[in-house]
PDB file of N, CA and C in Angstrom:
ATOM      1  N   UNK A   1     115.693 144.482 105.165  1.00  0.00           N
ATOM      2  CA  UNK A   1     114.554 144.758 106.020  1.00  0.00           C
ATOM      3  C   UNK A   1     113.700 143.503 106.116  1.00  0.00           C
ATOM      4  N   UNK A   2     113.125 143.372 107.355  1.00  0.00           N
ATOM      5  CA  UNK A   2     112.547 141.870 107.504  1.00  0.00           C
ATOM      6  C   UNK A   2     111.575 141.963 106.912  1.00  0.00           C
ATOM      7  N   UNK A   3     110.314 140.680 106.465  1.00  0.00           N
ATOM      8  CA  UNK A   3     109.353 141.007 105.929  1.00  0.00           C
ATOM      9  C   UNK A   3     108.265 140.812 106.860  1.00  0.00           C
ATOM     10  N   UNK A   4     107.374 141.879 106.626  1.00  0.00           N
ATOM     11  CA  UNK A   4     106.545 142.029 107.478  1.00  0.00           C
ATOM     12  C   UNK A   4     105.460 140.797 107.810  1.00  0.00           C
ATOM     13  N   UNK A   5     104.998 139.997 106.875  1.00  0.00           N
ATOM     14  CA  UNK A   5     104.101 138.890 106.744  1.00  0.00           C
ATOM     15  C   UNK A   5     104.775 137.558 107.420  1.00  0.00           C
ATOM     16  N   UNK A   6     106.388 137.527 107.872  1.00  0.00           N
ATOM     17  CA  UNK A   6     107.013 136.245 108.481  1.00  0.00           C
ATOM     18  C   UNK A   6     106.430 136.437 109.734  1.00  0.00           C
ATOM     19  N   UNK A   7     106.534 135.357 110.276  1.00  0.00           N
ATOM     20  CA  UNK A   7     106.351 135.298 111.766  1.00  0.00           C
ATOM     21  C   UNK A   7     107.722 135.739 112.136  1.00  0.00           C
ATOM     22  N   UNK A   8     107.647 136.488 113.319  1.00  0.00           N
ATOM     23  CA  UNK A   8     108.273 137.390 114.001  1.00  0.00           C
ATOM     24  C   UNK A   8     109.757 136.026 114.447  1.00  0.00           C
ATOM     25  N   UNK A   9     110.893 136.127 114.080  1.00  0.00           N
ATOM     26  CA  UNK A   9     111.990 135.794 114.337  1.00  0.00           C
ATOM     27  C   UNK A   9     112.561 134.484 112.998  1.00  0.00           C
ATOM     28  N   UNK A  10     111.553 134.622 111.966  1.00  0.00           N
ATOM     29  CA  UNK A  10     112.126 133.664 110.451  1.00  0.00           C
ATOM     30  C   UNK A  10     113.030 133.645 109.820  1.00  0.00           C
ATOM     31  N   UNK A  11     114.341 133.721 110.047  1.00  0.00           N
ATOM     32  CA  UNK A  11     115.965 134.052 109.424  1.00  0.00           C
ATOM     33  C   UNK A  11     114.808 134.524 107.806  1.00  0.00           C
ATOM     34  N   UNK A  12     115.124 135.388 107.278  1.00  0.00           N
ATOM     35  CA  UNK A  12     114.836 135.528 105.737  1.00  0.00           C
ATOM     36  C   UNK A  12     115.843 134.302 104.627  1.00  0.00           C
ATOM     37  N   UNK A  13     116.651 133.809 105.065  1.00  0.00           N
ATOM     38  CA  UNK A  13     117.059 132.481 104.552  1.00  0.00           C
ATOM     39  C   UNK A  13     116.065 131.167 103.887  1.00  0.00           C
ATOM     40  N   UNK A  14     115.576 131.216 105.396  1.00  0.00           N
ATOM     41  CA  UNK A  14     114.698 130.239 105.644  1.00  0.00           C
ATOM     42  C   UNK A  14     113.568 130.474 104.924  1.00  0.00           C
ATOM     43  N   UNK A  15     112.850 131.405 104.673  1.00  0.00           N
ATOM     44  CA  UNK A  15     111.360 132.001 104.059  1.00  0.00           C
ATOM     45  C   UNK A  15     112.225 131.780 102.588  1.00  0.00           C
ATOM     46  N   UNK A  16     113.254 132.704 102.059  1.00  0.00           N
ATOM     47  CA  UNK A  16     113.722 132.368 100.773  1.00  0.00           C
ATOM     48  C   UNK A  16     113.546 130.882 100.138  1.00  0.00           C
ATOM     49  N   UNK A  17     114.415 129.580 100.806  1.00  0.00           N
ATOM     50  CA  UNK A  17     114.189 128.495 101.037  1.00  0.00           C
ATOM     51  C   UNK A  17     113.010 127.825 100.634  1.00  0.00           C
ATOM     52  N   UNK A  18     111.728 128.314 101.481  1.00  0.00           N
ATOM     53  CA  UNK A  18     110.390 128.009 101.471  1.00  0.00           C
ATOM     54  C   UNK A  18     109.446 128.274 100.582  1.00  0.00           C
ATOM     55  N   UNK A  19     109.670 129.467 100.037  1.00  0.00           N
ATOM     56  CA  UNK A  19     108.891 129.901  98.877  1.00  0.00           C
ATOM     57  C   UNK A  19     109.260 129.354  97.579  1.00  0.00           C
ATOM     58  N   UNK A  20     110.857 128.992  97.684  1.00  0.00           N
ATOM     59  CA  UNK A  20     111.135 128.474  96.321  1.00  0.00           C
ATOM     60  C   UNK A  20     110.597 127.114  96.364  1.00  0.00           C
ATOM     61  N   UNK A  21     110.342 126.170  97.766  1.00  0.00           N
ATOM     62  CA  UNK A  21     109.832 124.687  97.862  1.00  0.00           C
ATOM     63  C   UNK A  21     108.506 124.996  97.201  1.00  0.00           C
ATOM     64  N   UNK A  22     107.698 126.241  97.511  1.00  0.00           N
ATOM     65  CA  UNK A  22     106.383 126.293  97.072  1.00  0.00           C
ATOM     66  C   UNK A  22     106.091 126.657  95.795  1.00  0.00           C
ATOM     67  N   UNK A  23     107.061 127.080  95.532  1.00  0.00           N
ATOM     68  CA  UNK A  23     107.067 127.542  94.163  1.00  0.00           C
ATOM     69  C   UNK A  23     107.205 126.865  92.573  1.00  0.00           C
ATOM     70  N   UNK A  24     108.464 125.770  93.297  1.00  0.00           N
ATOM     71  CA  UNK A  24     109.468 125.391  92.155  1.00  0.00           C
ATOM     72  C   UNK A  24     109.188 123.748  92.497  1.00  0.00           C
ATOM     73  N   UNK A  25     108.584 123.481  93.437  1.00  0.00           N
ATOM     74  CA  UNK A  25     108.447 121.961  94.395  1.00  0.00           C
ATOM     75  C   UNK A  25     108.022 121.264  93.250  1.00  0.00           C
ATOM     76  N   UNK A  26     106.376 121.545  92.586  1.00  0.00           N
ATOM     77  CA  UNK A  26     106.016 120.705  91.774  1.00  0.00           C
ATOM     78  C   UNK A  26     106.499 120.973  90.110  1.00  0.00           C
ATOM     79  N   UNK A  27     106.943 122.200  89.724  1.00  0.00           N
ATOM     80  CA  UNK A  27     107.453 121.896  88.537  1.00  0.00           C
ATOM     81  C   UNK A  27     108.425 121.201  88.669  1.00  0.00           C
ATOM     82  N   UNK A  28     109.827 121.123  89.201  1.00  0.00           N
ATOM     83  CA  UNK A  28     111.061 120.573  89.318  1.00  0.00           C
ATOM     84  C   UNK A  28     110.523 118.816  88.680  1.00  0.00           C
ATOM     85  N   UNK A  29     109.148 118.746  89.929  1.00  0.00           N
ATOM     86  CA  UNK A  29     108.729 117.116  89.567  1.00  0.00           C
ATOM     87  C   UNK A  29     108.510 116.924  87.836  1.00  0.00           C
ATOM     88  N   UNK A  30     107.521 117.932  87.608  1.00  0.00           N
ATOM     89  CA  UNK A  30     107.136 117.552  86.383  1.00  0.00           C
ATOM     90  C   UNK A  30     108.228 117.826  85.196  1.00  0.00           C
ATOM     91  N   UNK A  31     109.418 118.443  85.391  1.00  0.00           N
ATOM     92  CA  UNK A  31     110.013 118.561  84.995  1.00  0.00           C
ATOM     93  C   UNK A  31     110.595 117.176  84.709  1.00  0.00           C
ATOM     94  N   UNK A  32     111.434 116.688  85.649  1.00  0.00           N
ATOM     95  CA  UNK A  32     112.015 115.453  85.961  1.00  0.00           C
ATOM     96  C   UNK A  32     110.927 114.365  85.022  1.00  0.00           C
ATOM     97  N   UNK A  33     109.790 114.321  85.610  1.00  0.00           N
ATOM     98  CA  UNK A  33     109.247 113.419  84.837  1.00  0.00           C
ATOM     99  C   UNK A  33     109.301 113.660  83.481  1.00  0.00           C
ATOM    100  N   UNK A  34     109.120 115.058  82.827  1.00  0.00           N
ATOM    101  CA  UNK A  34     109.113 114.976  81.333  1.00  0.00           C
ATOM    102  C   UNK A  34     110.559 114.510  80.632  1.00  0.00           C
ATOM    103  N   UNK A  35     111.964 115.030  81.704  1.00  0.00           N
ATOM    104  CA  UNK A  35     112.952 114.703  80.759  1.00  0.00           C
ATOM    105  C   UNK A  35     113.697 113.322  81.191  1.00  0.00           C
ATOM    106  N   UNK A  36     112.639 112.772  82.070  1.00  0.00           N
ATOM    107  CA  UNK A  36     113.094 111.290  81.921  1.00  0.00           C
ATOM    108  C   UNK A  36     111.770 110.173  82.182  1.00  0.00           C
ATOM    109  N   UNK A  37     110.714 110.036  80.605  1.00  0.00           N
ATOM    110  CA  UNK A  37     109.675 109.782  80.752  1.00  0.00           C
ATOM    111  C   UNK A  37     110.135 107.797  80.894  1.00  0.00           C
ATOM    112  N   UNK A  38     111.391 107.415  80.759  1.00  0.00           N
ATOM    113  CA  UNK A  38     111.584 106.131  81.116  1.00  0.00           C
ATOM    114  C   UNK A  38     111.734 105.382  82.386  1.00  0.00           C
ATOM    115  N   UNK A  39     111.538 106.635  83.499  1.00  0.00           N
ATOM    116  CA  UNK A  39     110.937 106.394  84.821  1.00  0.00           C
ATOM    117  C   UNK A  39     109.453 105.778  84.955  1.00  0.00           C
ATOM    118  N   UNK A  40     109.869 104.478  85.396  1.00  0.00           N
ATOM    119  CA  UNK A  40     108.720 104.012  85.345  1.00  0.00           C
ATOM    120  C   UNK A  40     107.497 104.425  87.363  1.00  0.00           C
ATOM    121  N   UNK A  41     105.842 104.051  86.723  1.00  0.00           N
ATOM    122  CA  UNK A  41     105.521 104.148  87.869  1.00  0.00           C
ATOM    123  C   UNK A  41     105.643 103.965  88.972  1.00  0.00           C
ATOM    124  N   UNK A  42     105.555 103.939  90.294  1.00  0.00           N
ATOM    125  CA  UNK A  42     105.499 103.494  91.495  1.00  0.00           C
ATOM    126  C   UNK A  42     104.315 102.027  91.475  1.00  0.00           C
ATOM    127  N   UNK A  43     105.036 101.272  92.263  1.00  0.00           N
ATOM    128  CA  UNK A  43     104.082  99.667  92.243  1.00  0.00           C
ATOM    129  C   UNK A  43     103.380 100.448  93.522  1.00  0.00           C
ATOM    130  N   UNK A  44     102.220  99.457  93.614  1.00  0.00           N
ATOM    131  CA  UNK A  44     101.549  99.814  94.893  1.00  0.00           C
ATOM    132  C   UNK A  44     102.828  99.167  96.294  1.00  0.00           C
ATOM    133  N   UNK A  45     103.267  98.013  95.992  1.00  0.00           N
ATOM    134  CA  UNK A  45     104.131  97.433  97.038  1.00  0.00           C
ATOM    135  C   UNK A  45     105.019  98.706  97.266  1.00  0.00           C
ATOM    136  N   UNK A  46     105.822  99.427  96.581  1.00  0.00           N
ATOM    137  CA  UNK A  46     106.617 100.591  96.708  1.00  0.00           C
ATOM    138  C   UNK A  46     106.039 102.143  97.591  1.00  0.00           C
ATOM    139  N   UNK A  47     104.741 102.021  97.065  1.00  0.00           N
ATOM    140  CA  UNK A  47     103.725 103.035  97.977  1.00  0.00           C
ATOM    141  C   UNK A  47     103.694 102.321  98.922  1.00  0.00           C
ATOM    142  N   UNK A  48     103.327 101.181  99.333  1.00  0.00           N
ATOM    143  CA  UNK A  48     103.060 100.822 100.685  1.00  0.00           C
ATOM    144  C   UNK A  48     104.493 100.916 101.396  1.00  0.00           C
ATOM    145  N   UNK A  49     105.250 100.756 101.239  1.00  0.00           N
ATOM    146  CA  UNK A  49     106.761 100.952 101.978  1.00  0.00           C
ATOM    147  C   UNK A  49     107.068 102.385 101.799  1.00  0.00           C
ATOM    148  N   UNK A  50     106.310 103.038 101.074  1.00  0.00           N
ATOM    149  CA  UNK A  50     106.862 104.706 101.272  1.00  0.00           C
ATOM    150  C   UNK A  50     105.795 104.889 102.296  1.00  0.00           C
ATOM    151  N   UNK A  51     104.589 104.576 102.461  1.00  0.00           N
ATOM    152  CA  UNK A  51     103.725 105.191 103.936  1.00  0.00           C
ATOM    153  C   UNK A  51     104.635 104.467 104.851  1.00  0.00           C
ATOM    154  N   UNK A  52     105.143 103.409 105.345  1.00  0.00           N
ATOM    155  CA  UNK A  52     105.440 102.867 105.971  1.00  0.00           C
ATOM    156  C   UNK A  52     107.028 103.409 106.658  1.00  0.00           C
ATOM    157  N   UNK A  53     107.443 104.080 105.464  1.00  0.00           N
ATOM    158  CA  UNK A  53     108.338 104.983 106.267  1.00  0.00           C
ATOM    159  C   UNK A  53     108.170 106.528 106.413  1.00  0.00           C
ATOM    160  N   UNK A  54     107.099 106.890 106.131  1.00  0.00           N
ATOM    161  CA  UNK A  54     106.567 108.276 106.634  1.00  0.00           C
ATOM    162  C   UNK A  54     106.067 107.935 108.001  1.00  0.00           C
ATOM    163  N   UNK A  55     105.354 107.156 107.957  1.00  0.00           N
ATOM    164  CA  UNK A  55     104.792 107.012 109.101  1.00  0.00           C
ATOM    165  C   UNK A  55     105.851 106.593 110.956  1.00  0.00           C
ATOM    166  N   UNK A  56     107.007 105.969 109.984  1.00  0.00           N
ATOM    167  CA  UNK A  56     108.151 105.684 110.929  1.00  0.00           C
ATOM    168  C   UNK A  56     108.928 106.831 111.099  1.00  0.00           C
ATOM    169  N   UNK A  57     108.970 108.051 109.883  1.00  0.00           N
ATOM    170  CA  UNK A  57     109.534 109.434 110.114  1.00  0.00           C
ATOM    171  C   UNK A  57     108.781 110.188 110.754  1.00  0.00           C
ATOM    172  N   UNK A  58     107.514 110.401 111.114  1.00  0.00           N
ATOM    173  CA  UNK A  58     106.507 110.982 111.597  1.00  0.00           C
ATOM    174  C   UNK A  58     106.714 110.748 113.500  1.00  0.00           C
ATOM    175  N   UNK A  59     107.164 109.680 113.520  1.00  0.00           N
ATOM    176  CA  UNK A  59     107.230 108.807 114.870  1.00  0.00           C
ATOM    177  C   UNK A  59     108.739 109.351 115.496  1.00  0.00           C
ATOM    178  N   UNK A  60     109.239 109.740 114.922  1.00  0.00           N
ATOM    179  CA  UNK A  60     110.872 109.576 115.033  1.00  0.00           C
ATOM    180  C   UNK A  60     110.976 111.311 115.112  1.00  0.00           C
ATOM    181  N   UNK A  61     110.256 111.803 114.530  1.00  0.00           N
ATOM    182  CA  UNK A  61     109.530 113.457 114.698  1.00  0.00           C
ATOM    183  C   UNK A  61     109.329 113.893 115.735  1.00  0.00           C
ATOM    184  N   UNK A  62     108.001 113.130 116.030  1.00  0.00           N
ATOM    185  CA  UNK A  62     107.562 113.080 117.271  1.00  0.00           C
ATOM    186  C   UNK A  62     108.372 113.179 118.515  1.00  0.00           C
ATOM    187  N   UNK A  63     109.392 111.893 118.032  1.00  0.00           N
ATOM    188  CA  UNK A  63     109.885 111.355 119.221  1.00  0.00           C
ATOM    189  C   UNK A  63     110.995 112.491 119.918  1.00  0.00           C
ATOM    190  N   UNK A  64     111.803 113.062 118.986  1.00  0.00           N
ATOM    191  CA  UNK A  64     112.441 114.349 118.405  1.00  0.00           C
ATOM    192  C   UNK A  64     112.186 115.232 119.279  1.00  0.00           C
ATOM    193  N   UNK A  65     111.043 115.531 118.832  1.00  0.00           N
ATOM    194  CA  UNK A  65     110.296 117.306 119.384  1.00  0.00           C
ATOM    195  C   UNK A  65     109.524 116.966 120.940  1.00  0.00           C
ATOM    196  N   UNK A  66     109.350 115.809 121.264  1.00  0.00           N
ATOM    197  CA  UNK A  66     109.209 115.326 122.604  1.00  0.00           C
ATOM    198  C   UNK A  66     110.364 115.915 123.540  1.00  0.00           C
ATOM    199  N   UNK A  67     111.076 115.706 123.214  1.00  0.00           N
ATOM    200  CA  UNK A  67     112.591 115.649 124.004  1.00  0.00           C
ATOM    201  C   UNK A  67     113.252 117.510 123.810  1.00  0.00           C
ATOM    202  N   UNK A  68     112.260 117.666 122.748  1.00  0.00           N
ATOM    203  CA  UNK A  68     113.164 118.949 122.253  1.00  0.00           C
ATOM    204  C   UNK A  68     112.860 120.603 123.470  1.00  0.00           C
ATOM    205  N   UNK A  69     113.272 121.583 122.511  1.00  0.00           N
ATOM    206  CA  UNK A  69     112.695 122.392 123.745  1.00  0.00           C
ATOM    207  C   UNK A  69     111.765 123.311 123.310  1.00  0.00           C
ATOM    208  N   UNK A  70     111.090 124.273 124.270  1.00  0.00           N
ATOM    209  CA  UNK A  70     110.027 124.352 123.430  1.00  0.00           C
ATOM    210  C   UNK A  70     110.219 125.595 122.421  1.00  0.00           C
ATOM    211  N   UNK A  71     111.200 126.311 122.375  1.00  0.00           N
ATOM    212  CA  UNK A  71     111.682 126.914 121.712  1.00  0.00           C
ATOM    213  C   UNK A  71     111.697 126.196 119.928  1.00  0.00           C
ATOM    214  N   UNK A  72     111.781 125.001 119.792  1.00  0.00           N
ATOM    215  CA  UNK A  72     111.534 124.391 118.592  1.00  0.00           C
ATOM    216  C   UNK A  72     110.755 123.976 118.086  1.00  0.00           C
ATOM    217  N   UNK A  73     109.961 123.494 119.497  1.00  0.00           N
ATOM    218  CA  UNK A  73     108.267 122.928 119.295  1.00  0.00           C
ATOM    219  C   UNK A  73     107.344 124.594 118.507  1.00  0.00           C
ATOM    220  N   UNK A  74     107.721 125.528 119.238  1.00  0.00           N
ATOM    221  CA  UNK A  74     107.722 126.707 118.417  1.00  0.00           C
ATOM    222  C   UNK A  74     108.002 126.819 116.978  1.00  0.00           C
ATOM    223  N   UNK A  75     109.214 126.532 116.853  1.00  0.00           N
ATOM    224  CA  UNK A  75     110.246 126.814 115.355  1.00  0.00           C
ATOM    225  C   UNK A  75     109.156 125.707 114.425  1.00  0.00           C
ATOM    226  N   UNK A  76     108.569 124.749 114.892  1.00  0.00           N
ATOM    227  CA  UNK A  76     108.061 124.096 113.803  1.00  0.00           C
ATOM    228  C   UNK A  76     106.681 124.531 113.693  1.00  0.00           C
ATOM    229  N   UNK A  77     105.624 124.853 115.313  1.00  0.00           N
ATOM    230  CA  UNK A  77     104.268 125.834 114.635  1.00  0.00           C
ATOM    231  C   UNK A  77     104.444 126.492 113.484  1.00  0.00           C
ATOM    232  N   UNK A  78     105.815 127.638 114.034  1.00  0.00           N
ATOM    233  CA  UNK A  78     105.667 128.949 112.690  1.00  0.00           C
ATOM    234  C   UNK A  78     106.332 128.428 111.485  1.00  0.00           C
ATOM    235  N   UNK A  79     106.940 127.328 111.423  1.00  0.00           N
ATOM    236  CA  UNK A  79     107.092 126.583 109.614  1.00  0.00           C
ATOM    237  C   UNK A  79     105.821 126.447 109.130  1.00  0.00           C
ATOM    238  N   UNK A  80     105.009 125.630 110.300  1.00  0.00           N
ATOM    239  CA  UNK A  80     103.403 125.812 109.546  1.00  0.00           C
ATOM    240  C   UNK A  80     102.661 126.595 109.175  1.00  0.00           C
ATOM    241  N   UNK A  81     102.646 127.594 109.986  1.00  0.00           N
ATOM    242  CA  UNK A  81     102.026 128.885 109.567  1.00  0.00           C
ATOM    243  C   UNK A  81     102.800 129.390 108.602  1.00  0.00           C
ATOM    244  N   UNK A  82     104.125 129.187 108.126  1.00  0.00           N
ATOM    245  CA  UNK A  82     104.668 129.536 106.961  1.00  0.00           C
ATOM    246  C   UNK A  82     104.235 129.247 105.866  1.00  0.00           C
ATOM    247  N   UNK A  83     104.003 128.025 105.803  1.00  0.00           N
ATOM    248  CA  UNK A  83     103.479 126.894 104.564  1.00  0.00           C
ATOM    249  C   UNK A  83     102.118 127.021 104.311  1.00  0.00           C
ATOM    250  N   UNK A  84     101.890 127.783 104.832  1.00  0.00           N
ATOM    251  CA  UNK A  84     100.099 128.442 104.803  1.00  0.00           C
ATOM    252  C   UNK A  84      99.757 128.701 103.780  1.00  0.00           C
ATOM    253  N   UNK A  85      98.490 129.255 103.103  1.00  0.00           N
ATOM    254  CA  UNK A  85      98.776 129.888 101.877  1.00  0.00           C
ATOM    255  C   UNK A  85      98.389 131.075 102.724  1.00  0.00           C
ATOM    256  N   UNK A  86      99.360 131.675 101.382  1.00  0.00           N
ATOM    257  CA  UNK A  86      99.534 133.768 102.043  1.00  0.00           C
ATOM    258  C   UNK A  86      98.296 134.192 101.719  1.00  0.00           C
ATOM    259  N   UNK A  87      98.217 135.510 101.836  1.00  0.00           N
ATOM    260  CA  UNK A  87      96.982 136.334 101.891  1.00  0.00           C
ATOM    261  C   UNK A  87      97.471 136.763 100.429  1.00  0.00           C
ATOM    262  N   UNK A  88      95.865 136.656  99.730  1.00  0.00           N
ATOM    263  CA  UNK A  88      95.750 136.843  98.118  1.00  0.00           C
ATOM    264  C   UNK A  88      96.095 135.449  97.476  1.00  0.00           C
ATOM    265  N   UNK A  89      96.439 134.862  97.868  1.00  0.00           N
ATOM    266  CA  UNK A  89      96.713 133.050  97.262  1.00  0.00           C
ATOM    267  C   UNK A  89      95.947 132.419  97.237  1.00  0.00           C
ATOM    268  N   UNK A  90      95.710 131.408  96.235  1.00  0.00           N
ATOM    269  CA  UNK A  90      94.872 130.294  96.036  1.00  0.00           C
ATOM    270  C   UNK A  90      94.637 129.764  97.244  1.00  0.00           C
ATOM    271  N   UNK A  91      94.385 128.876  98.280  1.00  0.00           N
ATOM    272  CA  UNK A  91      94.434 127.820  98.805  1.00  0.00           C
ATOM    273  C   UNK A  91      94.133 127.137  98.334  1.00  0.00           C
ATOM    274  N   UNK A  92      95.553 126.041  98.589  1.00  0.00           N
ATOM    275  CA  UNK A  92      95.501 124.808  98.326  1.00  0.00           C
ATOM    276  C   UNK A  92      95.249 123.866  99.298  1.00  0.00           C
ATOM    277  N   UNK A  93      94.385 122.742  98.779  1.00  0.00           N
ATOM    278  CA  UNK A  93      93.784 121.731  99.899  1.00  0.00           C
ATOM    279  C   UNK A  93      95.274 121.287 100.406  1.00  0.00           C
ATOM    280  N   UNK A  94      96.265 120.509  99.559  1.00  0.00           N
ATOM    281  CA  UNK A  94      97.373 119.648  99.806  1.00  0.00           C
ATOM    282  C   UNK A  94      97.822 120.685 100.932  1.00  0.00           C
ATOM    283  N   UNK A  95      98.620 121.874 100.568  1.00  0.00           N
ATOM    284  CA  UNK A  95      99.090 123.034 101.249  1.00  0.00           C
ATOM    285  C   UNK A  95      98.722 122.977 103.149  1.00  0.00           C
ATOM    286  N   UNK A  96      97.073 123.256 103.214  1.00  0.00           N
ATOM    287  CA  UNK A  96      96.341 123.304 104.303  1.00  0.00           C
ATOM    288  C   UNK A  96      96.580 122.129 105.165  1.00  0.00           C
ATOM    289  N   UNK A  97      96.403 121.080 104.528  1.00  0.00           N
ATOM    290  CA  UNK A  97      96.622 119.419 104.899  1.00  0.00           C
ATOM    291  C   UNK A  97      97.884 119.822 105.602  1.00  0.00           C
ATOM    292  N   UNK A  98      98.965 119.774 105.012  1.00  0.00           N
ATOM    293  CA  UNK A  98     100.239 119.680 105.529  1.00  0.00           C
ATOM    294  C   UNK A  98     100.455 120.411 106.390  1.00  0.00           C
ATOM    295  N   UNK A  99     100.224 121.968 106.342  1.00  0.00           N
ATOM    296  CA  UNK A  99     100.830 122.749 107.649  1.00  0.00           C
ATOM    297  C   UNK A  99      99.066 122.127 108.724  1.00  0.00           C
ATOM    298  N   UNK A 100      98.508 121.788 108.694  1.00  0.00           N
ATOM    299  CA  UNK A 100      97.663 121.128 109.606  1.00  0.00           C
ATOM    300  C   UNK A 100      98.294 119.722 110.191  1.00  0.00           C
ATOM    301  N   UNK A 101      98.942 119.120 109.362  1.00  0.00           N
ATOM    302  CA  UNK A 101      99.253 117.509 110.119  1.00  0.00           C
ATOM    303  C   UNK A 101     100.544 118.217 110.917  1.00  0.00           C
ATOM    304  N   UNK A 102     101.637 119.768 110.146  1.00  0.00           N
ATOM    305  CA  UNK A 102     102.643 119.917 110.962  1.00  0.00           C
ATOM    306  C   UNK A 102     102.309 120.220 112.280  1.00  0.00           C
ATOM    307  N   UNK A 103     101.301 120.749 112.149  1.00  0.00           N
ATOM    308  CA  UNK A 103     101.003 121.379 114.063  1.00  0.00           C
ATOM    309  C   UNK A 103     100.488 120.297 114.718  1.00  0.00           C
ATOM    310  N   UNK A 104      99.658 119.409 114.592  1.00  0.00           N
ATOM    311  CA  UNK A 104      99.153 117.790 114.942  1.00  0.00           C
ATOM    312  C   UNK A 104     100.528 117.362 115.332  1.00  0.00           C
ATOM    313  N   UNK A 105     101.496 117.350 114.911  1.00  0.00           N
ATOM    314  CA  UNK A 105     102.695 116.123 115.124  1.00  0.00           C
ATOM    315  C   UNK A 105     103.416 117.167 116.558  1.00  0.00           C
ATOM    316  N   UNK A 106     103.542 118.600 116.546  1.00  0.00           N
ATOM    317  CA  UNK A 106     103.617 119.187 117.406  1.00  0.00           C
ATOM    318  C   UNK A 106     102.986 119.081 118.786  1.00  0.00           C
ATOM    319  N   UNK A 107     101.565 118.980 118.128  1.00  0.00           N
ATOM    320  CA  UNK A 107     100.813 118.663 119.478  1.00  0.00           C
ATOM    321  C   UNK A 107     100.985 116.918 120.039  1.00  0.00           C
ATOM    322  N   UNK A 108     101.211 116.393 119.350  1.00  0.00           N
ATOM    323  CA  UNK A 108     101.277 114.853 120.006  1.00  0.00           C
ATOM    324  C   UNK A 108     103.005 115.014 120.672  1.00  0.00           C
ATOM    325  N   UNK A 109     103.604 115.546 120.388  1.00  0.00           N
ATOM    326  CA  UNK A 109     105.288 115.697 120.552  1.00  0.00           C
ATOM    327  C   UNK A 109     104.563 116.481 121.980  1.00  0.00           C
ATOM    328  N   UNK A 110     104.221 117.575 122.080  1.00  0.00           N
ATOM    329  CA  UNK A 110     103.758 118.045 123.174  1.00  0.00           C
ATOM    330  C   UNK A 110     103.110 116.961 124.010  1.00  0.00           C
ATOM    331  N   UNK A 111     101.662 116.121 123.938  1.00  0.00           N
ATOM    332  CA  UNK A 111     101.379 115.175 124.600  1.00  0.00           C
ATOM    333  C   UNK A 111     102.297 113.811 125.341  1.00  0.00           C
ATOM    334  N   UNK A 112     103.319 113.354 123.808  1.00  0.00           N
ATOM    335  CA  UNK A 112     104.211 112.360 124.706  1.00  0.00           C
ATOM    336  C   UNK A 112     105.042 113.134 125.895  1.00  0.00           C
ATOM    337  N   UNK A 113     105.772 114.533 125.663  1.00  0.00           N
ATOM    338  CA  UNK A 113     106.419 115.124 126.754  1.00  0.00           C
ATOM    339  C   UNK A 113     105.508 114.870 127.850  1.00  0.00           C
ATOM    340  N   UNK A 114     104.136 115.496 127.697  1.00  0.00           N
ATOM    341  CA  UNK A 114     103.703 115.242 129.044  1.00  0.00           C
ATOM    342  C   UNK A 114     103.081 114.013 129.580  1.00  0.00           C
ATOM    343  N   UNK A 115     103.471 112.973 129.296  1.00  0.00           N
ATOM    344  CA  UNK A 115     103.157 111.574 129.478  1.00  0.00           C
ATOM    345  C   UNK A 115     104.472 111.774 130.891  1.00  0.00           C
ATOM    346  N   UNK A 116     103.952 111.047 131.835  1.00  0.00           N
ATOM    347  CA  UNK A 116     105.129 110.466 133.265  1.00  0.00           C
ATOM    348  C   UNK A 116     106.496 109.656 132.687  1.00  0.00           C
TER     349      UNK A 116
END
């Protein structure tokens, strides 16, 4: 039986999927970090080349869901509204941030389409 709280057409795959990212996302990390504390930090030079390719994946997103149809430009709103926090949940700032920049990259994917 579907669940009533998905947005209306969410394979239950996909929500399965998602809840375990929300769930299991940051222990897995801290996990990792505890059983291999000889990982060393990130240099700032290494952060600056990781924005530097978010920001080139972000573009390439964009460029993506420009072209795409809107049937997907869809499929990625309701990931955001997925990634929401549910009703009775903490909100989390990080959480909010993200499904907020996902619908932003939607809407600019929408804007380049309608560029001539």
């Amino acid at each position: 039986m579907p669940d009533p709280d998905l947005p209306q057409g969410m394979p239950d795959a996909r929500m399965s999927a998602l809840s375990r990212w929300d769930n299991e996302g940051g222990a897995i990390a801290a996990a990792t970090r505890e059983a291999r504390p000889d990982v060393p930090d990130m240099t700032n030079v290494e952060l600056v080349l990781l924005r530097v390719r978010v920001i080139a994946l972000e573009n390439v997103l964009i460029a993506v869901l420009a072209e795409g149809s809107d049937r997907q430009r869809q499929a990625a709103r309701e990931m955001a509204d997925v990634i929401s926090p549910r009703a009775g949940s903490t909100q989390h700032t990080l959480t909010i941030r993200a499904a907020q920049h996902m619908t932003d990259l939607v809407e600019r994917a929408v804007h380049v389409r309608a560029r001539p």
